[in-house]
Protein backbone atom coordinates (compact mmCIF):
# COMPACT_ATOMS: atom_id res chain seq x y z
CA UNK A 1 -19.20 4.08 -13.08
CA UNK A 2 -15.70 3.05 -12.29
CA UNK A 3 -14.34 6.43 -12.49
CA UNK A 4 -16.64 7.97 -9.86
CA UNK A 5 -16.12 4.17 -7.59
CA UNK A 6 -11.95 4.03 -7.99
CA UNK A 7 -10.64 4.44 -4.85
CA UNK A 8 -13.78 4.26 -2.34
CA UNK A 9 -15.98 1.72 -0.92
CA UNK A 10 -19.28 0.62 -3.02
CA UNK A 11 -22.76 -0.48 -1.47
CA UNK A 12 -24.11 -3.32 -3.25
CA UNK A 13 -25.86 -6.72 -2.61
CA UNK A 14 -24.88 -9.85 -1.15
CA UNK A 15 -25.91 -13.12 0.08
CA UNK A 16 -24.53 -14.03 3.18
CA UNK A 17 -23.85 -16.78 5.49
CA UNK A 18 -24.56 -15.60 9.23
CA UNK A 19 -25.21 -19.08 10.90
CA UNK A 20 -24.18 -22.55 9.29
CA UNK A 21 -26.09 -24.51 7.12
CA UNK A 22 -29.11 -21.70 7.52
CA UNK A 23 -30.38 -19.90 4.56
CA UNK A 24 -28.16 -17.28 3.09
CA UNK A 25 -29.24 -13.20 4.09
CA UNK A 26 -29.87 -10.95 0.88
CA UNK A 27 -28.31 -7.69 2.58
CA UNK A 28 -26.35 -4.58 1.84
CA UNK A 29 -22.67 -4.64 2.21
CA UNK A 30 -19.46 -2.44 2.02
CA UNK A 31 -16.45 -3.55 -0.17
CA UNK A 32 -13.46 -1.47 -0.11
CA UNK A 33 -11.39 -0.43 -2.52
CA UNK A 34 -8.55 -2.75 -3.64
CA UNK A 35 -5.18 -2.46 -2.05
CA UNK A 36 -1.53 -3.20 -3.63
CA UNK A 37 -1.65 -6.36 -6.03
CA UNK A 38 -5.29 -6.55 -5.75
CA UNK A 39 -8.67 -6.15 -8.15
CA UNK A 40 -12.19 -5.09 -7.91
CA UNK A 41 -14.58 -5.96 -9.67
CA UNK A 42 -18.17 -6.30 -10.50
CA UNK A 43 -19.66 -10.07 -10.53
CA UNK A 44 -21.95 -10.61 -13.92
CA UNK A 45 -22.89 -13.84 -12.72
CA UNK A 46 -22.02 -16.92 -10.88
CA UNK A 47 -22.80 -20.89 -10.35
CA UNK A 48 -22.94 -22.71 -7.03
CA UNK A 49 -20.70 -25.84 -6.14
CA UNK A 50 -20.67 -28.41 -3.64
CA UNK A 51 -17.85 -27.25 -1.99
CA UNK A 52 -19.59 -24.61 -1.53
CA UNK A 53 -22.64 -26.18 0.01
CA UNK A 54 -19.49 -28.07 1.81
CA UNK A 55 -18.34 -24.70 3.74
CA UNK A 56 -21.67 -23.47 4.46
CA UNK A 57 -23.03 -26.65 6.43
CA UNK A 58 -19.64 -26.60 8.53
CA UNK A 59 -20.02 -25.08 12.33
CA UNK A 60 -16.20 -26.10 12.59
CA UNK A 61 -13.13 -24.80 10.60
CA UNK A 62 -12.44 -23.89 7.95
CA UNK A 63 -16.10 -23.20 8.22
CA UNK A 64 -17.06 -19.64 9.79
CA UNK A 65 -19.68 -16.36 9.68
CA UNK A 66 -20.31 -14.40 9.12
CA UNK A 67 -19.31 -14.85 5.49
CA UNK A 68 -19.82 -14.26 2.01
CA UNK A 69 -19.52 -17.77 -0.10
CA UNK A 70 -19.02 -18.52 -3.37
CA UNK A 71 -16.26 -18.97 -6.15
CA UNK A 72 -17.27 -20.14 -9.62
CA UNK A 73 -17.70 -16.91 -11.58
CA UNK A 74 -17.21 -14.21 -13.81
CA UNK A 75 -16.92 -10.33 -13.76
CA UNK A 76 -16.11 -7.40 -15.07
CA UNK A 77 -13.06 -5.56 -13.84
CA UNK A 78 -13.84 -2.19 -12.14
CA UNK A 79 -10.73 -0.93 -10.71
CA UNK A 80 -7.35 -2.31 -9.60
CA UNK A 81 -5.02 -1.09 -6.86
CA UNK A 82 -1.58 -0.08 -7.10
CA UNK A 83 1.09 -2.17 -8.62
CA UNK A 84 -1.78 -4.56 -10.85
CA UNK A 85 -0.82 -4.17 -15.07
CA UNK A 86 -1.77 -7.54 -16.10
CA UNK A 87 -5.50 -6.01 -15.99
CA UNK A 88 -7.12 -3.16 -16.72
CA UNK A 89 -10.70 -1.52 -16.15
CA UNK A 90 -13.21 -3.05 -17.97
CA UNK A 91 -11.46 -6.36 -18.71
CA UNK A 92 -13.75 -9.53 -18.61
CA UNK A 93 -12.31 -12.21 -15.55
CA UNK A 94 -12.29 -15.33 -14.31
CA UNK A 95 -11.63 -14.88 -10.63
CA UNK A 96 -10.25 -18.53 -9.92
CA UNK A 97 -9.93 -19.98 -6.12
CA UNK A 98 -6.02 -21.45 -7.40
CA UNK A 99 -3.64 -18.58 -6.64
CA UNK A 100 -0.57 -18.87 -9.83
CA UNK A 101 1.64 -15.71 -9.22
CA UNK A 102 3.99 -16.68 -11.75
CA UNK A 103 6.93 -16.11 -9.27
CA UNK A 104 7.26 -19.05 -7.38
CA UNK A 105 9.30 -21.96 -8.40
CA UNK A 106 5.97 -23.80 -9.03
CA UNK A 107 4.09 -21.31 -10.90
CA UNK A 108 7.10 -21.71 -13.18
CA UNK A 109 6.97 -25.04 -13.76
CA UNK A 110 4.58 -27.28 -15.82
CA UNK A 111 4.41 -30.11 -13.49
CA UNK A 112 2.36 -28.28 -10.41
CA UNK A 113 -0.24 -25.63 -10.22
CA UNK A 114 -0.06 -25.50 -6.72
CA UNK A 115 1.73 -21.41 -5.85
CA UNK A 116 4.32 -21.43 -2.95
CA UNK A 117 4.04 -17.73 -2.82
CA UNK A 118 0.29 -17.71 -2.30
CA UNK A 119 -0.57 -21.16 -1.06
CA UNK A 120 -3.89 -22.41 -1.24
CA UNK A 121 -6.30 -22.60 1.71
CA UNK A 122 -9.88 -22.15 3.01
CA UNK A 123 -8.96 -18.96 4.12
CA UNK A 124 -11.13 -16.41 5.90
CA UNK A 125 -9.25 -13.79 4.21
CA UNK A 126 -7.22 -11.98 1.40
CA UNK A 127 -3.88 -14.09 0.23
CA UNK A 128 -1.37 -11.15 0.46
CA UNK A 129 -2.60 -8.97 3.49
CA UNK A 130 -4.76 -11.70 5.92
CA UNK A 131 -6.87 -9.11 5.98
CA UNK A 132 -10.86 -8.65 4.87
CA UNK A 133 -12.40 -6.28 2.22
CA UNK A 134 -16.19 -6.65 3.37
CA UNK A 135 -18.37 -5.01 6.08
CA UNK A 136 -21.55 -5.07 6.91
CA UNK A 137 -23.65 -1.78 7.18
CA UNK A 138 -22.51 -1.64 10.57
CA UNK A 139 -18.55 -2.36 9.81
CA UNK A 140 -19.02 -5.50 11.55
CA UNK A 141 -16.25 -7.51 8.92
CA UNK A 142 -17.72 -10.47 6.94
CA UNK A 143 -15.36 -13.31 5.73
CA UNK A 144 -13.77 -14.30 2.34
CA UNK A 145 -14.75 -17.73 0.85
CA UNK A 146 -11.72 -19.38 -1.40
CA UNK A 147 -9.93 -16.05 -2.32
CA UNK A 148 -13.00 -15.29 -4.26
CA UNK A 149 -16.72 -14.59 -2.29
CA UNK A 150 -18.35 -14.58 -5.70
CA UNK A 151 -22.01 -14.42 -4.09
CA UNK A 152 -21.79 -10.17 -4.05
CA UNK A 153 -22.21 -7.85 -6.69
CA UNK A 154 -18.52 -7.01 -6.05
CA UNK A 155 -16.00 -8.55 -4.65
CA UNK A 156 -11.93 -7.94 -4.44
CA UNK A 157 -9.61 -10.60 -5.59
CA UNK A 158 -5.73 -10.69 -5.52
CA UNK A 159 -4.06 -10.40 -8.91
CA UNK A 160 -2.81 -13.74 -8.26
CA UNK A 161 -6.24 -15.38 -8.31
CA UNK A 162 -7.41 -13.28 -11.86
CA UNK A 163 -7.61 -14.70 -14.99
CA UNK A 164 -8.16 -12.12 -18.17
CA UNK A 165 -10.71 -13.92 -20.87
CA UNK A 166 -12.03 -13.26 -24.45
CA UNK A 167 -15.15 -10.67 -23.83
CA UNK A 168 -16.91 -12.39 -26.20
CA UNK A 169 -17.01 -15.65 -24.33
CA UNK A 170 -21.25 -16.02 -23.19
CA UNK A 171 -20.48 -14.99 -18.86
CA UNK A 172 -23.36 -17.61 -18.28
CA UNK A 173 -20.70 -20.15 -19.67
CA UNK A 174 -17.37 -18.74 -18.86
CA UNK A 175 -17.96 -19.23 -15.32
CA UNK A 176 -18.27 -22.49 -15.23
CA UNK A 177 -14.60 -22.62 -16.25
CA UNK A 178 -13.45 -21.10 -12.89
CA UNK A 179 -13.85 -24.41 -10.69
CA UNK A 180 -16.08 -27.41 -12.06
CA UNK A 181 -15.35 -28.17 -15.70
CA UNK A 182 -11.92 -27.10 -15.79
CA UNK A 183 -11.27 -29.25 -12.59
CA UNK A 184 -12.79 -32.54 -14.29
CA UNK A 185 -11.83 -31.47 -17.71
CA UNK A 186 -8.04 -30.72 -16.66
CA UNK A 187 -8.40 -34.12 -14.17
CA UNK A 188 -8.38 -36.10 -17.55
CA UNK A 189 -6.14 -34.21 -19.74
CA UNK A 190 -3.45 -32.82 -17.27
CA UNK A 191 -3.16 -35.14 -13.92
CA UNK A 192 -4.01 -38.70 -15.39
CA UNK A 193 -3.19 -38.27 -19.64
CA UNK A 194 -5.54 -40.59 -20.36
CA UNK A 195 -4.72 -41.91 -23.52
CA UNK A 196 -6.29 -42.67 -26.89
CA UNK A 197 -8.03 -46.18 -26.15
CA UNK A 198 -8.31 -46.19 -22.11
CA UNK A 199 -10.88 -47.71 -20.00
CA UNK A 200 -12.05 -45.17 -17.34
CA UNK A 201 -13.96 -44.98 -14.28
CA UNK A 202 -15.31 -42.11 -12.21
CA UNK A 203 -16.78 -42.48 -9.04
CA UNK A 204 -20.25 -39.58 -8.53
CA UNK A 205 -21.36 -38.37 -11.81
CA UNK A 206 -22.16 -35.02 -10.16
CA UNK A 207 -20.54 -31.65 -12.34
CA UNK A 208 -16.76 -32.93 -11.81
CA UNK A 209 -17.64 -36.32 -12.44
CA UNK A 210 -19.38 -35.33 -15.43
CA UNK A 211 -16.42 -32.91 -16.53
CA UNK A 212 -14.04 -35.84 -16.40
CA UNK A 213 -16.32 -37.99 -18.59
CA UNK A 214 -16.02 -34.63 -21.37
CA UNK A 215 -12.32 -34.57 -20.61
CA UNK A 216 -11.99 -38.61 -20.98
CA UNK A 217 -14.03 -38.17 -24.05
CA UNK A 218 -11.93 -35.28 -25.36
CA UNK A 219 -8.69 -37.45 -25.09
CA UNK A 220 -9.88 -40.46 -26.56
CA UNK A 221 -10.73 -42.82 -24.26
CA UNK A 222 -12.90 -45.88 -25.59
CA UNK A 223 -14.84 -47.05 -22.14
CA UNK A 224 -16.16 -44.54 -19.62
CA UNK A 225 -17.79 -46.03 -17.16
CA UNK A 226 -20.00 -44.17 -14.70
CA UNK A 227 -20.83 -45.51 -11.08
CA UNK A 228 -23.89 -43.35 -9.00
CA UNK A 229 -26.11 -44.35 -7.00
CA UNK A 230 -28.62 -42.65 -8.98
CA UNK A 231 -29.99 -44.68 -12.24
CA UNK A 232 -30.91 -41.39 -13.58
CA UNK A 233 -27.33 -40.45 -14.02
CA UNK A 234 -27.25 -42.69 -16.73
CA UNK A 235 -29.09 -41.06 -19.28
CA UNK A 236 -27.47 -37.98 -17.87
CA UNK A 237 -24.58 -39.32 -18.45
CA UNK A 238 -24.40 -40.67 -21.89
CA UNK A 239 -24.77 -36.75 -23.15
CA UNK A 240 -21.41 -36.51 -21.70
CA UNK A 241 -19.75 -39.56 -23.21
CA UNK A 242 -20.30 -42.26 -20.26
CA UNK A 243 -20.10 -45.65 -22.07
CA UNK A 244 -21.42 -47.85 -19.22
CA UNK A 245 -23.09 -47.84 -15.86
CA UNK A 246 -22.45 -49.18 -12.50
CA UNK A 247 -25.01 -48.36 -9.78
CA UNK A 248 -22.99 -49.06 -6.97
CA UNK A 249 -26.39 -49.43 -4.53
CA UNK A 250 -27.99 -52.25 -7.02
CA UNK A 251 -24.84 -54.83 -7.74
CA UNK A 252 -26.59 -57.84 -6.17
CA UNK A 253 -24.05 -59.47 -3.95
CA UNK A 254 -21.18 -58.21 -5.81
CA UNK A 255 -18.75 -55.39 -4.62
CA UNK A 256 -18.06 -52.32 -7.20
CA UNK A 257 -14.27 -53.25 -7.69
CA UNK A 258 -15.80 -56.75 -8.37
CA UNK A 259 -18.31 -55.65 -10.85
CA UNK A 260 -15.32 -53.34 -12.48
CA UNK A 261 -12.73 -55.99 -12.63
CA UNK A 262 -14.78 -58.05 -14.43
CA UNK A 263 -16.28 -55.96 -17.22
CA UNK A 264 -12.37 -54.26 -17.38
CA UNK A 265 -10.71 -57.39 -17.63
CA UNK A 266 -8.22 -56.65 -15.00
CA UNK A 267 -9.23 -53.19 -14.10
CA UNK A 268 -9.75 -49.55 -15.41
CA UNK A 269 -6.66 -47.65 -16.40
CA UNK A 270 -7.46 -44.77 -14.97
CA UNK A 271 -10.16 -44.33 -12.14
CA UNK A 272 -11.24 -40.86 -10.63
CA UNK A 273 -13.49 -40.43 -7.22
CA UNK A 274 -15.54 -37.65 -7.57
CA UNK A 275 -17.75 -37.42 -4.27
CA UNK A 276 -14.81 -37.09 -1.50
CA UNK A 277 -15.82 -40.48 0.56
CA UNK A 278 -12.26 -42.60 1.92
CA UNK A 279 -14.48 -45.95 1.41
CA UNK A 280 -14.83 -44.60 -2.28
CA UNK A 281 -11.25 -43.85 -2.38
CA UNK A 282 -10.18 -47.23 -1.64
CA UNK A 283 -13.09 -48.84 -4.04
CA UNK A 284 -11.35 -46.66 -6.93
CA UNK A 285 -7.81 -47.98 -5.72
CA UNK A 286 -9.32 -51.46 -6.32
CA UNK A 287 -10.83 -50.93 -9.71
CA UNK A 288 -7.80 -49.79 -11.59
CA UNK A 289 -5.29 -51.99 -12.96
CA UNK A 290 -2.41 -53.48 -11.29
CA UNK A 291 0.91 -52.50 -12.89
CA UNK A 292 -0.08 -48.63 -14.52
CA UNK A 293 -3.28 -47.73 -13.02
CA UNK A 294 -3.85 -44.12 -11.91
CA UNK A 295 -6.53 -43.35 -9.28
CA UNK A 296 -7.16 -39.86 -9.04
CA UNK A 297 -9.14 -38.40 -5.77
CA UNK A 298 -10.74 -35.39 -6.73
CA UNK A 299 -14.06 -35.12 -4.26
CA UNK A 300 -13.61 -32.81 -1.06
CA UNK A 301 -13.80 -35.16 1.73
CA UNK A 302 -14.87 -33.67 5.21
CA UNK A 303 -11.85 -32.51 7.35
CA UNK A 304 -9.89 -35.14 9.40
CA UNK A 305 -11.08 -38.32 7.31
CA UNK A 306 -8.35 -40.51 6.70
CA UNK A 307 -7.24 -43.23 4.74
CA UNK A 308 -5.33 -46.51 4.86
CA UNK A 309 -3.61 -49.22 2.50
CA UNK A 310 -1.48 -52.36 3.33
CA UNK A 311 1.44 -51.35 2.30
CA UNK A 312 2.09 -54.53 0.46
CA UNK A 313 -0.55 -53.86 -1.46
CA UNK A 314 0.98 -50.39 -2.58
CA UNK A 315 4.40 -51.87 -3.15
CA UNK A 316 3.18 -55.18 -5.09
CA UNK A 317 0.00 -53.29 -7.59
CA UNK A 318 2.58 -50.76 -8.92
CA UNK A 319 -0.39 -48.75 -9.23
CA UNK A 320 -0.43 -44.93 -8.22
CA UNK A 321 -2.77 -43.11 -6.22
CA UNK A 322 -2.71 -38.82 -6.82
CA UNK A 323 -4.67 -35.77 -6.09
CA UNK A 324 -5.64 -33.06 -8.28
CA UNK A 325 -6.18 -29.65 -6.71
CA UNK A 326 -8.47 -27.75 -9.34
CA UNK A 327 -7.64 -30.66 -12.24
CA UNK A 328 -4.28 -29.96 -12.36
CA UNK A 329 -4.89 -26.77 -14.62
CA UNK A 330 -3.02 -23.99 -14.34
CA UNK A 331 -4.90 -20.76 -14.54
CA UNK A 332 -3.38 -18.20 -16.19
CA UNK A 333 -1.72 -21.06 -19.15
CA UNK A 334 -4.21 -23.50 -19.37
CA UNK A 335 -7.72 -21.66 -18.90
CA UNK A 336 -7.70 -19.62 -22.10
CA UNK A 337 -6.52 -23.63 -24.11
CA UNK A 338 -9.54 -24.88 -22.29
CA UNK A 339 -12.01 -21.69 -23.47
CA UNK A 340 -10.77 -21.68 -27.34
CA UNK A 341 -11.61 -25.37 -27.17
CA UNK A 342 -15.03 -24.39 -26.29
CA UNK A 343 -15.34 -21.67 -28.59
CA UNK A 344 -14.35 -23.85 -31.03
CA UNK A 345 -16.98 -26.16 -30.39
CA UNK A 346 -14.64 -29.28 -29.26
CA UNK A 347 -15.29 -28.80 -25.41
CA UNK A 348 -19.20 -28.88 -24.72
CA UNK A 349 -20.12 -26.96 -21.44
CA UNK A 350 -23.21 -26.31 -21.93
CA UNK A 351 -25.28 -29.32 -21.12
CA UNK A 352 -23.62 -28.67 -17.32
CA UNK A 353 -26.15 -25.29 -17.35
CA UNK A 354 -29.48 -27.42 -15.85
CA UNK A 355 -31.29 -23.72 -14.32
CA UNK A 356 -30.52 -20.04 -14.58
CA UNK A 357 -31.88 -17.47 -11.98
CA UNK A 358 -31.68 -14.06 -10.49
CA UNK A 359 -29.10 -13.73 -7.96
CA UNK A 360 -31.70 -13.42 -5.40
CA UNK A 361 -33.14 -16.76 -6.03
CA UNK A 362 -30.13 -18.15 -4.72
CA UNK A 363 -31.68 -20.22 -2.04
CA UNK A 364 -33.70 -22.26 -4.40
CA UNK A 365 -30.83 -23.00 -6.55
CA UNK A 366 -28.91 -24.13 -2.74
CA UNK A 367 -31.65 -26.58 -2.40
CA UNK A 368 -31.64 -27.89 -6.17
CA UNK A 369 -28.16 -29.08 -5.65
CA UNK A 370 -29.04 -30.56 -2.40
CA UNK A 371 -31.63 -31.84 -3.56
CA UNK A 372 -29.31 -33.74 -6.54
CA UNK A 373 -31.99 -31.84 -8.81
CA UNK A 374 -29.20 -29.36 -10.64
CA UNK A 375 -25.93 -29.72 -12.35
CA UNK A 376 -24.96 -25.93 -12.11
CA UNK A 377 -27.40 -23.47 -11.86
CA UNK A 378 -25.91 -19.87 -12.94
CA UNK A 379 -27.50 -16.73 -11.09
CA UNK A 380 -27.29 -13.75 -12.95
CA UNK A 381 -26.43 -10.60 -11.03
CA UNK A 382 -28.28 -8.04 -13.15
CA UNK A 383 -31.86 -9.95 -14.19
């Protein structure tokens, strides 16, 4: 098909978002062709993620519609527009929502994943032209979602935001890799190090929280401990290496950091929030040790919410307090490490894969995750 497609618009399905926090529209769309440093291609399926879920319920912005959501997927490249030789038609992709040109002064570097050329945002469009590639059947335009807009049988994504993967990776897997487990994964290995021997804590043991309990695992640390409101998460939890549990809404007349402290001895070494609360942000800054703890804030908290320390506290703990955009992973580097560790059976993602549907099921698997009742649920395009 891509010869007869290169060049002109395709038809095909999407889901989309016309009024906030309202059921998504199965509809027809038009997606151009891609322009200079850009790629087309054909979705084979995708996952939903709380962010998201996040987006969608907004009325404000970075929320807006009409648009077409999504992000954590994986695809099959069907053309590419001028100036684009890293891929070619009929490569297998990762489109991934953290733009790394390889350019920019950061892209270059190992300490930051975070592009100056193409800096991330919630936009509503493209990267490189601030421009859309999606109509509607009437050429009204419809919105991009993270640089990716997954939920459409094609989609355009900048070079920048393409990762190349084995083809023989299972695509009901490798998408997973394009937000959730690589962010928690790469939380563990890349931002905090955790060491051989650590005590850990993560805040919501939702898919992230979850991923950093593999990636703690991975690297050797001898306590997870899990805190959720949900007891079920326990049991849930333990598959992924959780050591211990801490339901924060059943400590008697304790606080969390309390509770923490004392089965730490002096705190965890390395604490991650997971859910994107400030109250659970400070909680974690208690937990971890004074002196070399690490409290890493991964959770998307709503816009505006703030948060505060005495700075005495800051100065006299020693600790550190850091965020990790994506896990600290680098696409283009770090995402094929992260896939030969699954293929090589070290890295277990498939225990995140609760449900698998048709892509136009995708309001059910919306209210599973709302509903807490689904870890990822992958919708295949083509079943």
């Amino acid at each position: 098909m891509a010869g007869e497609t290169r060049g002109k618009p395709i038809r095909c399905r999407a889901a989309v978002c016309w009024k906030a926090g309202e059921p998504l529209v199965m509809e027809e769309v038009m997606v151009a062709p891609p322009l200079a440093g850009e790629v087309r291609i054909r979705i084979i399926c995708t996952s939903l993620c709380h962010s998201d879920i996040t987006i969608w319920k907004l009325k404000d912005p970075p929320g807006c519609v009409p648009r077409i959501l999504g992000h954590e997927a994986v695809g099959v490249v069907e053309s590419v527009g001028e100036n684009v030789s890293e891929v070619t038609e009929g490569d297998i992709v990762l489109p991934i929502l953290m733009p790394d040109c390889g350019e920019c002064t950061d892209c270059r570097s190992e300490k930051s994943n975070l592009c100056s050329k193409f800096p991330f945002k919630i936009s509503p469009w493209m990267p490189r032209y601030e421009s859309s590639r999606f109509t509607d059947l009437k050429g009204e335009v419809l919105y991009h979602f993270l640089f990716v807009s997954s939920f459409s049988e094609y989609t355009v994504v900048d070079i920048a935001n393409i990762t190349k993967i084995d083809p023989n990776i299972p695509p009901n897997r490798a998408c997973l890799f394009s937000c959730g487990v690589s962010t928690g994964v790469g939380a563990a290995w890349k931002t905090a190090n955790v060491e051989k021997g650590s005590t850990v804590a993560i805040f919501g043991l939702g898919t992230i929280g979850l991923a950093v309990a593999e990636g703690a695992r991975l690297r050797g640390a001898s306590r997870i401990i899990g805190v959720d409101l949900n007891p079920d998460k326990f049991e849930i939890g333990k598959k992924f290496g959780v050591t211990d549990f801490v339901n924060s809404g059943n400590c008697g007349n304790k606080p969390v950091r309390q509770v923490i402290m004392e089965m730490t001895d002096g705190g965890a070494d390395y604490c991650f929030e997971c859910v994107g609360m400030a109250s659970l942000v400070h909680e974690a800054f208690a937990c971890c040790r004074k002196g070399w703890g690490k409290t890493i804030v991964l959770g998307v908290d709503r816009p505006g919410s703030m948060l505060s320390f005495p700075s005495f506290d800051i100065l006299h703990s020693g600790k550190s307090l850091m965020g990790s955009p994506y896990g600290g992973v680098k696409p283009k580097s770090d995402i094929p490490i992260l896939l030969k560790r699954y293929m090589d059976k070290e890295l277990d993602v498939d225990k995140f894969v609760t449900h698998e549907m048709r892509f136009e099921d995708i309001n059910k698997a919306f209210d599973l995750l709302i509903q807490g009742k689904s870890l990822r649920c992958v919708l295949w395009m083509d079943k």
